[in-house]
Structure formats: structure tokens, C-alpha cells
Protein backbone atom coordinates (compact mmCIF):
# COMPACT_ATOMS: atom_id res chain seq x y z
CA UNK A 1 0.00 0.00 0.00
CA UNK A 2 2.92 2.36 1.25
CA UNK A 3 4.06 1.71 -2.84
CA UNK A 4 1.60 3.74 -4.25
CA UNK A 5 2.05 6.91 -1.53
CA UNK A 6 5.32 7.51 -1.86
CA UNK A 7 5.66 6.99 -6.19
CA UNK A 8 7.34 10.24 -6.99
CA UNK A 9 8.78 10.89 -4.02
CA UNK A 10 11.89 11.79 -2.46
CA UNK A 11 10.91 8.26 -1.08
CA UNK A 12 10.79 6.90 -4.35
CA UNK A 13 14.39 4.49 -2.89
CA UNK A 14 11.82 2.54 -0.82
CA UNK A 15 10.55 1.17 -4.21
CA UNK A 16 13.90 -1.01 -4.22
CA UNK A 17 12.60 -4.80 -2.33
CA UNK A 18 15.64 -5.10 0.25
CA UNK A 19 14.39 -1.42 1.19
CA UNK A 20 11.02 -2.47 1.79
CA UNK A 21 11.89 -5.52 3.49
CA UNK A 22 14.50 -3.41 5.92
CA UNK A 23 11.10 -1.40 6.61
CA UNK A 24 9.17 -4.49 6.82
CA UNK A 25 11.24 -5.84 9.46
CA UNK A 26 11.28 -2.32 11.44
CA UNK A 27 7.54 -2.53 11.15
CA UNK A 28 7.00 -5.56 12.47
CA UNK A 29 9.45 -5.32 15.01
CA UNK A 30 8.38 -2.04 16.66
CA UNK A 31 4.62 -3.14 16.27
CA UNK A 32 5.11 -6.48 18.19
CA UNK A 33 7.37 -5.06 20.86
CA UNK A 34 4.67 -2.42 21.68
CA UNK A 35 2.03 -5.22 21.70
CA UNK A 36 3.24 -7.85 23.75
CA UNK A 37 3.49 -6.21 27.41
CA UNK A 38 -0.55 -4.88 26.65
CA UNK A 39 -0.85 -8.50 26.06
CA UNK A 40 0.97 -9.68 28.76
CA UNK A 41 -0.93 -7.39 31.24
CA UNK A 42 -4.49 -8.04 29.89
CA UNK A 43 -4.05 -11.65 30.16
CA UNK A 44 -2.95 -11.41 33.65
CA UNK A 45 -5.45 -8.92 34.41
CA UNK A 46 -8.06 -12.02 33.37
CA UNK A 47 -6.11 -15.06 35.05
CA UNK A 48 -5.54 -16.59 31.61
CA UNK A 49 -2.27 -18.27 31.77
CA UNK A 50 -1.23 -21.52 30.01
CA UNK A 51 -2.63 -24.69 31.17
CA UNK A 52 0.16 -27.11 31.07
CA UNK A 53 -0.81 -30.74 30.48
CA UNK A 54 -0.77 -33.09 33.16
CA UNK A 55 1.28 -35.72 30.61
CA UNK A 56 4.41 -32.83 29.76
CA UNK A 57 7.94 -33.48 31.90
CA UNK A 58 7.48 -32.15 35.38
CA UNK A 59 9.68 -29.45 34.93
CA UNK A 60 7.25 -27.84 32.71
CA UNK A 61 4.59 -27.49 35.70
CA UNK A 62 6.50 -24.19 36.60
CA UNK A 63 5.09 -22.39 33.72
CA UNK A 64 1.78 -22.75 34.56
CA UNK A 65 0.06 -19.77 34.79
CA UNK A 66 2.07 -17.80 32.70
CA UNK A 67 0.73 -15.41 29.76
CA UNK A 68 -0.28 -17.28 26.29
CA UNK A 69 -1.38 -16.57 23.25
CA UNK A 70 1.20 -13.87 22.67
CA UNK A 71 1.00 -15.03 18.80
CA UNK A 72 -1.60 -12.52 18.35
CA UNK A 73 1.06 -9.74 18.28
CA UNK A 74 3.06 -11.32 15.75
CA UNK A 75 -0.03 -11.99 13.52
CA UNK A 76 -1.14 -8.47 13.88
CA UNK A 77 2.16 -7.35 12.96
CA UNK A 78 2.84 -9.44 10.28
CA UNK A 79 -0.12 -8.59 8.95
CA UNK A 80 -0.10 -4.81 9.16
CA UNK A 81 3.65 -4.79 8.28
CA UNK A 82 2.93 -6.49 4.99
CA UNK A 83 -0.11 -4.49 4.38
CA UNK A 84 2.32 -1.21 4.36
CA UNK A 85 5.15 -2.17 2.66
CA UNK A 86 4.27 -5.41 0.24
CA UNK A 87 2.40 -4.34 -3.40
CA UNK A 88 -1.40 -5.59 -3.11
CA UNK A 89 -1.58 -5.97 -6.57
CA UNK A 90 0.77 -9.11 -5.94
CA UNK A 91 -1.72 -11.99 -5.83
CA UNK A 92 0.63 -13.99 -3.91
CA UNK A 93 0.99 -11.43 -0.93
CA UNK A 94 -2.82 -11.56 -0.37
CA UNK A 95 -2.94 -15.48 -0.64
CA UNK A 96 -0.37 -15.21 2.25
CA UNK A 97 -2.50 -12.68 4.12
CA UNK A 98 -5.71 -14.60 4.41
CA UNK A 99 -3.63 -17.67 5.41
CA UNK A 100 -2.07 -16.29 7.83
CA UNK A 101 -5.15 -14.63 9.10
CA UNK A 102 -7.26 -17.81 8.37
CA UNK A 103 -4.78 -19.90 10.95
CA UNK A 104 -4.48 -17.41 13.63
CA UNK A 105 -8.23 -17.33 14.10
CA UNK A 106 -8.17 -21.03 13.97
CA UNK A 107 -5.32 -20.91 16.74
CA UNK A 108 -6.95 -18.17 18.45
CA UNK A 109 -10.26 -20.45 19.15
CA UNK A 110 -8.03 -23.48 20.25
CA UNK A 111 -6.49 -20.85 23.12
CA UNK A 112 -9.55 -19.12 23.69
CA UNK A 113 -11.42 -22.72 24.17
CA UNK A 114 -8.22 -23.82 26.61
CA UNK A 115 -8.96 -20.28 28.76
CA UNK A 116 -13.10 -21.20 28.86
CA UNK A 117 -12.58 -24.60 29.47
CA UNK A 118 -9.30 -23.90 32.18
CA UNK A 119 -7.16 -27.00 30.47
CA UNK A 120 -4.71 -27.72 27.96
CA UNK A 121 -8.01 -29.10 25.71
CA UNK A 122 -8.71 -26.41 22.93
CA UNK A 123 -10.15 -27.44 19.62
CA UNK A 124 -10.13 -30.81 19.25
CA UNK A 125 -7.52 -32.44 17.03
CA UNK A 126 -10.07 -33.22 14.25
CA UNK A 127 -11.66 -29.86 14.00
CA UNK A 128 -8.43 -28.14 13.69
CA UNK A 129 -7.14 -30.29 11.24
CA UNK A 130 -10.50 -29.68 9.34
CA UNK A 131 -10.20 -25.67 9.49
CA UNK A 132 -6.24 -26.60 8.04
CA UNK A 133 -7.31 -28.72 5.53
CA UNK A 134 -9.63 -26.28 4.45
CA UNK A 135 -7.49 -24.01 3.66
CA UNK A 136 -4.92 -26.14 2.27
CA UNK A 137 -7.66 -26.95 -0.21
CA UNK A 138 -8.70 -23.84 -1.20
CA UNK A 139 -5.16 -22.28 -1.93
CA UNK A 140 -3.83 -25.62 -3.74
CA UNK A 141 -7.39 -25.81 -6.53
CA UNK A 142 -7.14 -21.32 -6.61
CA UNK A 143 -3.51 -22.16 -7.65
CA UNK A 144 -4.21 -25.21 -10.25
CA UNK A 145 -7.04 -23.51 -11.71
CA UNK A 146 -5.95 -20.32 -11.78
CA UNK A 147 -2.69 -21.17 -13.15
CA UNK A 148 -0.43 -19.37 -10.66
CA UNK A 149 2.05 -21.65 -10.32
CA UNK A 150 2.82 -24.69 -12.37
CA UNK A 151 1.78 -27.91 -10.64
CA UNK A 152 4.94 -29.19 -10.37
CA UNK A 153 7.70 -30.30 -7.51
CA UNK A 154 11.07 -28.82 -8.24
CA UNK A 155 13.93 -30.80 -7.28
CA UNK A 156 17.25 -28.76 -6.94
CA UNK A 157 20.66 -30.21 -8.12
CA UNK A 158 19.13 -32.59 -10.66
CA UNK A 159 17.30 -29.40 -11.37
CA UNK A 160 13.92 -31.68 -12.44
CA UNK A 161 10.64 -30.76 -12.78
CA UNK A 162 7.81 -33.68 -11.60
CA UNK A 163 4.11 -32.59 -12.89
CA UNK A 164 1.81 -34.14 -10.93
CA UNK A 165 -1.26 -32.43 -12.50
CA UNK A 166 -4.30 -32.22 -10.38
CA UNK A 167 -2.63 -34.08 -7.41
CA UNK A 168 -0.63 -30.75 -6.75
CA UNK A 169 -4.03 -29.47 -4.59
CA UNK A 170 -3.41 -32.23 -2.55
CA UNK A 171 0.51 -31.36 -2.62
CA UNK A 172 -0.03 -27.84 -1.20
CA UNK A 173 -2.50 -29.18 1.13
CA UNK A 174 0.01 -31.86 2.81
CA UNK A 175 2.64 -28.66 2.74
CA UNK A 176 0.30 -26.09 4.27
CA UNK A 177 -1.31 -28.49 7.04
CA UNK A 178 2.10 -30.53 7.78
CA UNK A 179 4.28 -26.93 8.32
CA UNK A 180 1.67 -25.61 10.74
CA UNK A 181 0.95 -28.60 12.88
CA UNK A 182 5.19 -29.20 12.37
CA UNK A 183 5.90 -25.45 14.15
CA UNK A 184 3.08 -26.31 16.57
CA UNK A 185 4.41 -29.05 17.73
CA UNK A 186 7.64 -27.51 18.11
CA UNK A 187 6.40 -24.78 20.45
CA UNK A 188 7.78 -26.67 23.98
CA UNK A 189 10.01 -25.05 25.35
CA UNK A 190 10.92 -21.13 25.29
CA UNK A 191 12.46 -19.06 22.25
CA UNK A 192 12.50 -22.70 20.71
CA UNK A 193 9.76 -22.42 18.08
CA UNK A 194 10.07 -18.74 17.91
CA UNK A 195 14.34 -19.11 17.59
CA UNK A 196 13.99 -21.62 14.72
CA UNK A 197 11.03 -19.67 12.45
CA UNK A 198 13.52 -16.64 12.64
CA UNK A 199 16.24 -18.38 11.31
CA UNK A 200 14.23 -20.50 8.38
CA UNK A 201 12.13 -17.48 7.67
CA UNK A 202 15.27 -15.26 6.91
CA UNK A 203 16.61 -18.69 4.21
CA UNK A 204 13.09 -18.61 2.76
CA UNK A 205 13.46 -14.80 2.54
CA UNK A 206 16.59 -14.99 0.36
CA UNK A 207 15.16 -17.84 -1.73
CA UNK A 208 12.26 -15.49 -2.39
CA UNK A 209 14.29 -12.81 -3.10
CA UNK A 210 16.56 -14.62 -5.83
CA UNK A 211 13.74 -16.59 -7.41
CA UNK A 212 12.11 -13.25 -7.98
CA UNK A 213 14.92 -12.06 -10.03
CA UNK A 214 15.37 -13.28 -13.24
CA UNK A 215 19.07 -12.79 -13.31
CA UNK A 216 19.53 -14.52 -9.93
CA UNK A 217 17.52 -17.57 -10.33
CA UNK A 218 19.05 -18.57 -13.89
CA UNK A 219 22.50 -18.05 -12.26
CA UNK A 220 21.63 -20.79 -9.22
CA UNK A 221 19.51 -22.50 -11.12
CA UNK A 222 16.26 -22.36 -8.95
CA UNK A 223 13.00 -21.33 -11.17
CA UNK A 224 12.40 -17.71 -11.96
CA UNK A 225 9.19 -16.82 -10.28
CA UNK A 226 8.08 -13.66 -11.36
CA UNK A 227 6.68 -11.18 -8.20
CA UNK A 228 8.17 -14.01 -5.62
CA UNK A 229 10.77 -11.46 -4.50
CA UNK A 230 7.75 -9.23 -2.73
CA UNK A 231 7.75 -12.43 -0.64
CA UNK A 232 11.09 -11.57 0.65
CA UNK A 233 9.42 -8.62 2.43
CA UNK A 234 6.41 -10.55 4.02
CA UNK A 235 9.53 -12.73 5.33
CA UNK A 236 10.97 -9.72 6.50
CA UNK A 237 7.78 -9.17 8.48
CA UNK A 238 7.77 -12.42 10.28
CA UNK A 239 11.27 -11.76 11.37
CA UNK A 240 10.77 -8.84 12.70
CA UNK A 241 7.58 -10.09 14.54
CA UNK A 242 9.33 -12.96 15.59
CA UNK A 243 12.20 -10.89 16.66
CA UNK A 244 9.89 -8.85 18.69
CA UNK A 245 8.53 -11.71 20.11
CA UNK A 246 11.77 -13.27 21.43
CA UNK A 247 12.66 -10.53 23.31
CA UNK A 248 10.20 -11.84 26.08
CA UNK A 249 9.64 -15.45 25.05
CA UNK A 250 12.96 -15.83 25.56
CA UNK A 251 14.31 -18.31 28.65
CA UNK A 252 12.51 -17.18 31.26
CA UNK A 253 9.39 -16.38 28.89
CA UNK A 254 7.55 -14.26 30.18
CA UNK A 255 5.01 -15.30 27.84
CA UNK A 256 3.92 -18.18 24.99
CA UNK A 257 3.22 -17.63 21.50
CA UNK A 258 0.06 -20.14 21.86
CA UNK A 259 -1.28 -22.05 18.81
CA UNK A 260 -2.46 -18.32 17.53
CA UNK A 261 1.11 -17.99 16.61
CA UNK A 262 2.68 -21.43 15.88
CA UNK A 263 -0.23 -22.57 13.50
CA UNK A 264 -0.51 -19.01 11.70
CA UNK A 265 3.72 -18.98 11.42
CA UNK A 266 3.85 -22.92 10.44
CA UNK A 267 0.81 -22.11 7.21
CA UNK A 268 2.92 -19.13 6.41
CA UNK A 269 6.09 -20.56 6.14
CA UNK A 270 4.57 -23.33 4.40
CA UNK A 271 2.88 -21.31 1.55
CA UNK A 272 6.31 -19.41 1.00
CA UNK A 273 7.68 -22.26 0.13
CA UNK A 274 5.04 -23.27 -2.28
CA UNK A 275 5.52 -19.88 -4.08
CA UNK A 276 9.19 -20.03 -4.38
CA UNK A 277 9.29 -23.66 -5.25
CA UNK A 278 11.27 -24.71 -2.70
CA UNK A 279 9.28 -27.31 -0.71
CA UNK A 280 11.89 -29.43 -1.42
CA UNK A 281 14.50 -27.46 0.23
CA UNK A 282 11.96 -26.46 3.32
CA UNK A 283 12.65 -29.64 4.31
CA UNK A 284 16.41 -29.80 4.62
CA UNK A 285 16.62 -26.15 6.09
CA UNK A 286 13.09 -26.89 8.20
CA UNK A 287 14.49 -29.81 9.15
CA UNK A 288 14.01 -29.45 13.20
CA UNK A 289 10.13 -29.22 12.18
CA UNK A 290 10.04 -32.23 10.09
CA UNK A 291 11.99 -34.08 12.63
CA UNK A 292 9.47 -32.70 15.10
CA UNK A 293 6.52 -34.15 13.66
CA UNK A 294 8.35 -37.27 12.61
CA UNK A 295 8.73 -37.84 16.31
CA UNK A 296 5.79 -37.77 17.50
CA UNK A 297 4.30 -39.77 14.29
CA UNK A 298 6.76 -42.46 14.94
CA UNK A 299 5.88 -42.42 18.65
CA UNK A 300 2.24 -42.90 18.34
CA UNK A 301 2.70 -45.65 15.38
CA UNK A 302 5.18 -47.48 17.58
CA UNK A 303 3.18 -47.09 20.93
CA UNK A 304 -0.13 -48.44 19.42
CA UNK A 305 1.12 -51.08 17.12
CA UNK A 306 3.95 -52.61 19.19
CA UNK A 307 2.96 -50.93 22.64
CA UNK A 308 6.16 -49.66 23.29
CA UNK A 309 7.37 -46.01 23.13
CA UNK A 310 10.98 -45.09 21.22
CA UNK A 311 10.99 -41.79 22.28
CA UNK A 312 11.15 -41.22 26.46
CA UNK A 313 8.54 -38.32 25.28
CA UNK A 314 7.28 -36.91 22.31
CA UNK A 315 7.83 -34.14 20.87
CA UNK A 316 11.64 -35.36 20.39
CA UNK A 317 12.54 -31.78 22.19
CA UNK A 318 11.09 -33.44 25.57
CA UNK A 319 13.01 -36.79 25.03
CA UNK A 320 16.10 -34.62 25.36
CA UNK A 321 14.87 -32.75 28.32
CA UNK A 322 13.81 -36.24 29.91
CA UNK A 323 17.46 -37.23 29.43
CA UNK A 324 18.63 -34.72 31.29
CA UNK A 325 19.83 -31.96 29.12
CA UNK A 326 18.91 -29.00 30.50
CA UNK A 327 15.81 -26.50 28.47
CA UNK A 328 17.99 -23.50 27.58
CA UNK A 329 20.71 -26.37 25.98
CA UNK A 330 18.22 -27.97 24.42
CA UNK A 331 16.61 -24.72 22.10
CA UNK A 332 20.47 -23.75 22.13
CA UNK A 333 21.49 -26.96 20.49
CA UNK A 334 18.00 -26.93 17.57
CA UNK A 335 19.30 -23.73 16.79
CA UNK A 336 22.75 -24.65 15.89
CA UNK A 337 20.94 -27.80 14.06
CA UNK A 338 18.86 -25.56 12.50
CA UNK A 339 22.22 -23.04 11.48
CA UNK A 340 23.54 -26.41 9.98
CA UNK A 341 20.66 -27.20 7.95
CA UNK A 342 20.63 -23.64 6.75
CA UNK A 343 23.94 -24.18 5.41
CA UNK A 344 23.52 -27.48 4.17
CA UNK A 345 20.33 -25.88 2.16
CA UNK A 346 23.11 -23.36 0.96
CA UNK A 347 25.37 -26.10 -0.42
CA UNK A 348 22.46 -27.47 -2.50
CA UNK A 349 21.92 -24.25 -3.88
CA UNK A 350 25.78 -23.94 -4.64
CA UNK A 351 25.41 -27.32 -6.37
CA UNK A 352 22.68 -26.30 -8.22
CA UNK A 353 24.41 -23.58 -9.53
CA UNK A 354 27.47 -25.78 -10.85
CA UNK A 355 24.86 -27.94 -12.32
CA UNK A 356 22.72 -24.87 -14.02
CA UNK A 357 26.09 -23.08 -15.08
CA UNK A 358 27.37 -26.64 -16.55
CA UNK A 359 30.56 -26.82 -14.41
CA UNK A 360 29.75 -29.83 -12.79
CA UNK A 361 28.91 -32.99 -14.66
């Protein structure tokens, strides 16, 4: 929106994207920062702290009590950020809006229900996946029949191209639903979910930016997506929220993103990588998410087909915890996993480049 105020302007240099995003991330930051103590105090003010669950590591009991569903600052931000400083006329950047709006509201029914019903019971597990589903749906058939994207999975290095035709809805569905129930699960323990979405929202940022730029993407290889690179900015936006964020989430947190914020950040991140083409590489540099969600697949298969658990606790994040590693080593430790799978996602894209550029055969 800011675009179209300041064309012809002495303020014409925030056309340029980094500029934006740099503004983007202010935004967000400054908007979250002045949220999240109103927050803090109105939810004390009504006694509506987090309800830990009776089954969670003893250790956890501590936090009872303490201020939740501090997500709603970073959606708000995210949100108003994007609406200042991303073009509207980018179809992408409103798909992006209403999903992140869409799964806030969804996670801010599952809190709300948790306060009413004074337990760690929201939604239950079939109704929120229904409201994910949903959307999943919707955004994967307004894609395929809209033509926005080709329904394809890219595959970096070989750099292949798999159509899989109509079966690409159910693609972006998997992507959308898996990411936000992944970065759900992963909110344990503080700064850890909100630690890790920083660092593989600022990879999916540059990914957006260079597949947005037709001279970058042909020199690494990745597809050119034309307008992508105003996704760079909504990234920006969810940095700088989830910067905000950390500066009381983190160990001691004063208070807990709540699934407002881990199911609206999971959808995003998933649909970035759905419009850069990188779902493929979302795994590899998301990898603490997908291992998160693995965990507690592979516990529940295990546990009800052989009776017998192979995690001490699921999420894996607890396991370590129950083994004695202390909390603030155990976020401290993702992160540097996380750092490493960044990199490793780098080295891909350095391959890929040798591959596009015909230096390696």
C-alpha cells in the first residue's frame, strides 16, 4: 500500500525490495514489541495463563500460569507490516494474508477454548485439522485452476521438474497443514519455536528474493518466479515479529506464543515455500520441524502397534529434556541444528548452480 504513496517521491528508494523488506522488518518489530506487554498485562489482568498438560515433563509445571497466546502480536504485525510495505496488486501477498489470518483465528479459538474450558483441551484435534485442511484446499485448486504456479515439484541439483497435475491441490494441502501442525508441535520449550522460524524465515526470505529475479535464479539454477521477490518482504515481516517476540519469550518467557502464533507462522512458512518452489528445500533447512513431527508420528505408530514407546517423550525436544539436558541447551542446540541445515540448504543451492552453469557434470 505504502508503494503507491510515496511513487514520486523523495521516497521513491523505498521502491527497491531489500528497502522495503528493511522497513518491513522495522515494522513488524516495533509493532510487536509495543504489543506484547498490553498482552501480557491483559491476560494477567483475566487469570488466563497456560494450562500445562498433566502428561508434559514435570519441569514444565512451573510455567503454569504464565501469559499465552502472545501469537496474536506477531499476527497483527505481520499482517499490518505487509499491508504497508508489500504491493497488493501481488496476488501472492494476499494469498499469504488470508492464510495467515485464516490460521491465527483457527489458533486463536483453540487458546480461547483452553482459557473457557481452564485445560490444555482447545479445539479438538479433528476440528483443527478440518479448518487446516480447508485451507490447504482452497489455496492448492485457486492455484491449479488459476494457473499461478505450475503444478509441479522442483527438485534442486538434478534441477527436475515432476508434474503431478491435479494431485498438486493435494501437494499444497500436505505442505500447508504438515508446516503448521510441524511449528506447533515444536512450540515446547521457550524461544525454541520462535528461535527456529527466525532463522528459516530469513533462508526462505533470500530464496524469495533470488527466485524473484530473473538474473539470480538462472544463475543458481532455482525457477524464476516472477513477483516471488515481494515475498522476501512478508519474510521480513515475520522476522521482525518474531524478533519482537523473542525478546520476552525468551528463557525465562515471560510469555507463549500459543497455537495463535505457531499454526498461523507454520501455514505461512509453508505457503512461502510453495511460491518459491522450494518445498523441497523447506525440508532440509526446516528440518528441526520435520523431525518434530516425525517424532511424534513415529511415537504414536510405535506405541499403538507394538505398545512400546521409542521416544522417552514426544515431541523429540522433551526426550532430550527427559534425558537430562537441560531446556535453555536444548533450544540452544535446535538452533545450531537448525544453522547447519541452513547451510547445508546453501550447499544445494551452490550445487545447483554448478549444475545450471554446466561446471559440474
Amino acid at each position: 500500500m505504502f508503494y503507491y504513496l510515496i511513487s514520486g517521491t523523495i521516497l521513491k528508494i523505498t521502491e527497491f525490495t531489500v528497502v522495503r523488506a528493511i522497513f518491513a522488518l522495522l515494522t513488524a518489530l516495533a509493532i510487536t514489541l509495543f504489543l506484547v506487554p498490553k498482552i501480557i498485562k491483559n491476560i494477567q489482568a483475566r487469570h488466563a495463563g497456560q494450562n500445562i498438560r498433566k502428561l508434559g515433563p514435570e519441569t514444565h509445571q512451573q510455567k503454569a500460569g504464565r501469559p499465552t497466546m502472545g501469537g496474536i502480536a506477531m499476527v497483527i504485525a505481520i499482517i499490518l507490516a505487509a499491508l504497508v510495505w508489500c504491493r497488493l496488486d501481488n496476488i501472492t501477498i494476499i494469498i499469504m494474508l488470508i492464510s495467515t489470518f485464516w490460521l491465527g483465528l483457527v489458533g486463536f479459538l483453540d487458546d480461547m477454548l483452553k482459557f473457557i474450558k481452564k485445560s490444555s483441551d482447545g479445539l479438538s484435534a479433528k476440528a483443527k485439522l478440518f479448518f487446516q485442511v480447508a485451507l490447504g484446499v482452497l489455496v492448492g485448486i485457486f492455484i491449479y485452476w488459476n494457473n499461478l504456479l505450475p503444478p509441479t515439484v522442483y527438485f534442486p541439483i538434478v534441477n527436475t521438474e515432476i508434474n503431478i497435475g491435479i494431485w498438486y491441490i493435494l501437494f499444497v494441502t500436505i505442505i500447508i497443514t504438515g508446516f503448521s501442525n510441524a511449528v506447533n508441535l515444536t512450540d515446547g520449550l521457550d524461544g525454541l519455536a520462535t528461535g527456529v522460524v527466525i532463522l528459516v524465515t530469513s533462508a526462505l526470505g533470500g530464496i524469495a528474493y533470488i527466485t524473484g529475479n530473473a538474473i539470480f535464479s538462472k544463475h543458481v539454477g532455482l525457477m524464476h518466479l516472477p513477483g516471488s521477490n515481494e515475498l522476501s518482504i512478508f519474510c521480513a515481516a515475520m522476522v521482525g515479529a518474531g524478533l519482537g517476540f523473542f525478546w520476552y519469550n525468551a528463557s525465562p518467557a515471560e510469555i507463549f506464543m500459543g497455537d495463535v502464533g505457531s499454526l498461523a507462522l507454520g501455514g505461512a512458512i509453508g505457503g512461502i515455500a510453495i511460491f518459491t518452489k522450494s518445498e523441497i528445500l523447506l525440508a532440509i533447512i526446516g528440518g528441526i520441524f520435520v523431525i518434530e513431527a516425525l517424532s511424534v508420528m513415529i511415537q504414536v505408530f510405535s506405541f499403538k502397534t507394538f505398545g512400546k514407546r521409542v521416544f522417552k517423550m514426544s515431541p523429540i525436544h522433551h526426550h532430550f529434556e527427559l534425558s537430562g539436558w537441560p531446556e535453555t541447551k536444548v533450544v540452544a542446540r535446535f538452533w545450531i541444528i537448525t544453522v547447519i541445515l541452513i547451510l547445508v540448504g546453501l550447499c544445494i543451492i551452490g550445487l545447483n548452480t554448478l549444475v545450471a552453469n554446466k561446471l559440474l557434470s
